[in-house]
Protein backbone atom coordinates (compact mmCIF):
# COMPACT_ATOMS: atom_id res chain seq x y z
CA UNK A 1 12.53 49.48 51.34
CA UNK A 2 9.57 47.33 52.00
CA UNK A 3 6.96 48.60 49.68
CA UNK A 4 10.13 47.92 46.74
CA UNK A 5 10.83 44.61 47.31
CA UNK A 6 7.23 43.72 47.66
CA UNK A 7 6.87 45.85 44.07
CA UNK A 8 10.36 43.87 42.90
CA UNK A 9 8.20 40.67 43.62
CA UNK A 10 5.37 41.15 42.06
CA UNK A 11 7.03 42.27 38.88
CA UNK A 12 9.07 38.99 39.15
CA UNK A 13 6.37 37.31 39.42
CA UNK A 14 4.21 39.04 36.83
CA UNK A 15 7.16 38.31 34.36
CA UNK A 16 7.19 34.44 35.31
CA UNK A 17 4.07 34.38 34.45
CA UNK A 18 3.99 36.09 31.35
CA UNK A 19 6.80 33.91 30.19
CA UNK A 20 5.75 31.00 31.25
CA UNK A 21 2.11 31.86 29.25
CA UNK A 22 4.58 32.44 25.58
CA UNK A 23 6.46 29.04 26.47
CA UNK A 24 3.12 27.47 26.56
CA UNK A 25 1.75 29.07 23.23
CA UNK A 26 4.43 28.07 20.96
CA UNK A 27 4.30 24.19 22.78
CA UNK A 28 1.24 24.10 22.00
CA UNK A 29 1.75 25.61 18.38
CA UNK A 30 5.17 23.38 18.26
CA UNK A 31 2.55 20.21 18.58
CA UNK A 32 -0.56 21.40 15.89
CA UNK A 33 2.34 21.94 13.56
CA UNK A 34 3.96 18.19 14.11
CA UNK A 35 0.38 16.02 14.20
CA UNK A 36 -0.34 18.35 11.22
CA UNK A 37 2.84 16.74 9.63
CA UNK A 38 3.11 13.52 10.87
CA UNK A 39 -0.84 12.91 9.00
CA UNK A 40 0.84 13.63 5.69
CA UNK A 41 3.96 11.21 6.03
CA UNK A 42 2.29 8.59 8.63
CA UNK A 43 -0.25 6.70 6.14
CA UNK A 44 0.82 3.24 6.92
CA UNK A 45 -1.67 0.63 6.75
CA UNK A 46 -2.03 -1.77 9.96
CA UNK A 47 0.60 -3.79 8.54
CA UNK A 48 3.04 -1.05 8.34
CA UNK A 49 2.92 -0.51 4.85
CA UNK A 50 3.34 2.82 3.01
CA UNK A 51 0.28 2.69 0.72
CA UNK A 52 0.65 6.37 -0.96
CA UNK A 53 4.09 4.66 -2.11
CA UNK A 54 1.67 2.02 -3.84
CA UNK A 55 2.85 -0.76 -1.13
CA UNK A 56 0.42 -3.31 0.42
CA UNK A 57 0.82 -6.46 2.66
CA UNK A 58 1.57 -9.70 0.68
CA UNK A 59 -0.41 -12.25 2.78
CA UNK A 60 1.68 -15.09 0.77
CA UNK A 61 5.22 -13.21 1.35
CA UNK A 62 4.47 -11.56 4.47
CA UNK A 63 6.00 -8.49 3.62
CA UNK A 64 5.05 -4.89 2.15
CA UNK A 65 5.14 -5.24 -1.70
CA UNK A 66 3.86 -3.42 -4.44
CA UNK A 67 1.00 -4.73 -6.13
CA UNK A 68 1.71 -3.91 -9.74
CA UNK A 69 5.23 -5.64 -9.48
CA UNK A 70 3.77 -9.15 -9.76
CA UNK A 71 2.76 -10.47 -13.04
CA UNK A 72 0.20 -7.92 -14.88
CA UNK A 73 -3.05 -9.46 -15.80
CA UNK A 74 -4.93 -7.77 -18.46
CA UNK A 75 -8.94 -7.98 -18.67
CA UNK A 76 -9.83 -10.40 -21.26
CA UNK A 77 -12.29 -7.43 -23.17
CA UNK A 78 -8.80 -5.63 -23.19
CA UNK A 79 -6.12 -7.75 -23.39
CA UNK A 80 -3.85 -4.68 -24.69
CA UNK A 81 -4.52 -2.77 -21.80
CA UNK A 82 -2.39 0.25 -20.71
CA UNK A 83 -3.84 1.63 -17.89
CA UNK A 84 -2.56 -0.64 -14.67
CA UNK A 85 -5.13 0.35 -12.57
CA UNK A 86 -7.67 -2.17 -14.59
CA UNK A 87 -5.42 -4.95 -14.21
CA UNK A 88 -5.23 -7.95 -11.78
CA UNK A 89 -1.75 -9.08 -10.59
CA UNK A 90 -0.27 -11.98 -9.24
CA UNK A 91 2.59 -13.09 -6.95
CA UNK A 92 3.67 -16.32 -5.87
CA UNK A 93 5.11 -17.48 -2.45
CA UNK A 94 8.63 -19.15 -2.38
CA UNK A 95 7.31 -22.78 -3.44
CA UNK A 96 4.76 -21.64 -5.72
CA UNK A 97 1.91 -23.73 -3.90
CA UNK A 98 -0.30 -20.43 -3.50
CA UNK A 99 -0.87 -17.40 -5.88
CA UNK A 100 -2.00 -14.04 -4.25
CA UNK A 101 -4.12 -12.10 -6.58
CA UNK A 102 -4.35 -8.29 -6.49
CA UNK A 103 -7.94 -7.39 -8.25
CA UNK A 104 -8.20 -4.25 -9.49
CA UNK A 105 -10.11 -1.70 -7.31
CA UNK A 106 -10.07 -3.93 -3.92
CA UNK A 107 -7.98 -3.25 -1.46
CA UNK A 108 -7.43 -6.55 -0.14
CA UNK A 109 -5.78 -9.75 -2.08
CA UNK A 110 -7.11 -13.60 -3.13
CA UNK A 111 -5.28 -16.31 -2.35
CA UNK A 112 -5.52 -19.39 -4.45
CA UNK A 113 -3.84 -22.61 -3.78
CA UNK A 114 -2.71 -25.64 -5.53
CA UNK A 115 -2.39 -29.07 -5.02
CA UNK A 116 0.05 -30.17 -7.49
CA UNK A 117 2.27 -28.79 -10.14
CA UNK A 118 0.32 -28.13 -13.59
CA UNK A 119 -2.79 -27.80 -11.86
CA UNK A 120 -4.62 -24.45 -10.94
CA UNK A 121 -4.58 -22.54 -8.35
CA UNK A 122 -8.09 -22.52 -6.45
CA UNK A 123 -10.40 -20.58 -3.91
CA UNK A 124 -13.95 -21.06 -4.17
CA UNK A 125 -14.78 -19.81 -7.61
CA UNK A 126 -11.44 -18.58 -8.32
CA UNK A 127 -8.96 -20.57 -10.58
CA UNK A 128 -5.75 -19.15 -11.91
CA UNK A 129 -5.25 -21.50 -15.07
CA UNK A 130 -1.33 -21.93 -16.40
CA UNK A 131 -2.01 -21.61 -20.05
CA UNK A 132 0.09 -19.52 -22.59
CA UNK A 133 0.80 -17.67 -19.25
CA UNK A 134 -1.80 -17.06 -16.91
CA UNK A 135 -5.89 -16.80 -17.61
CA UNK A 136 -7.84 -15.69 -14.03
CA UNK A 137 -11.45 -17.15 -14.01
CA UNK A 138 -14.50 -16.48 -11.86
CA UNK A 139 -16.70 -19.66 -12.29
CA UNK A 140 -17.03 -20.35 -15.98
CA UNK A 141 -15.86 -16.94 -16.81
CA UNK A 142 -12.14 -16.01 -18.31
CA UNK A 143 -11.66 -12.46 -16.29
CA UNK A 144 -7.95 -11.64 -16.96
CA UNK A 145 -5.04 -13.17 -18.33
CA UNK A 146 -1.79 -12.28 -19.21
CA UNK A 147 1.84 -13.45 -20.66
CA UNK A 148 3.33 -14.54 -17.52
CA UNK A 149 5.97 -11.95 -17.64
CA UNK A 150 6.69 -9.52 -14.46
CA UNK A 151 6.38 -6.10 -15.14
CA UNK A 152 4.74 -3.93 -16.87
CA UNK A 153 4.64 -4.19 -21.23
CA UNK A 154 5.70 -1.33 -23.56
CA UNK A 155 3.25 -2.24 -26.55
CA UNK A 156 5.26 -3.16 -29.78
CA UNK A 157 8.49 -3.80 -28.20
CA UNK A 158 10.31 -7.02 -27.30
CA UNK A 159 11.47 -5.09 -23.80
CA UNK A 160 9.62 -4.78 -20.71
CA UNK A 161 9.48 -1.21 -18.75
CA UNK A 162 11.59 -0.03 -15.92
């Protein structure tokens, strides 16, 4: 009777362990699987914003926006440009006093400020110039400009795009 309880016991506890080995394995194949996961849909920037949904963090707003829903900005060498990626845009805080700029290719914003309506907004060598919309300048230089419209332009129609 001895010698099968002490062979009940170590099956028991050969079992335990066996089981408690498996539980372990799929854990630890439970947790590759959800970091694996959680890289794709977690790309928040440190402001919580969802860039591979095209958002970034409005300094002027404070909020996530996305950058291409301000007013589009064409480069003056191509003022009929189609391809958004080229172009600047601009959004304005509640009062209009300061104009965030989104350049194109620069993952950070401008933001220019002015000191009284009709005048430009201003940082450093930056002006945004009210005039037949909107003309961005570095220094001396016209970069961008556009109709002062929000959203983006179907070319030859009167309507803008959805």
């Amino acid at each position: 009777m001895k010698k099968i309880s002490t062979l009940l016991l170590v099956l028991l506890f050969a079992c335990s362990c066996k089981y408690v080995d498996q539980k372990e394995e799929i854990d630890e194949t439970q947790n590759a699987t959800a970091s694996r996961d959680s890289s794709v849909v977690n790309d928040k920037d440190e402001n919580g914003c969802l860039a591979s949904a095209g958002y970034v963090w409005s300094k002027v707003n404070k909020e996530c926006v996305k950058g291409f829903s301000g007013i589009q900005l064409n480069p003056i060498d191509k003022p009929d440009n189609e391809d958004e990626t080229l172009s600047a845009y601009v959004l304005f805080n509640e009062d209009a006093s300061q104009a965030e700029i989104f350049l194109p290719k620069d993952t950070t914003s401008v933001v220019l400020t002015r000191k009284a309506e009709g005048k430009p907004w201003v940082l450093n060598d930056w002006q945004l110039v009210p005039w037949k919309g909107y003309v961005l300048k570095k220094g001396t230089e016209n970069k961008f400009s556009g109709d002062g419209e929000i959203g983006k332009k179907i070319l030859d129609s009167d309507t803008e795009q959805e």
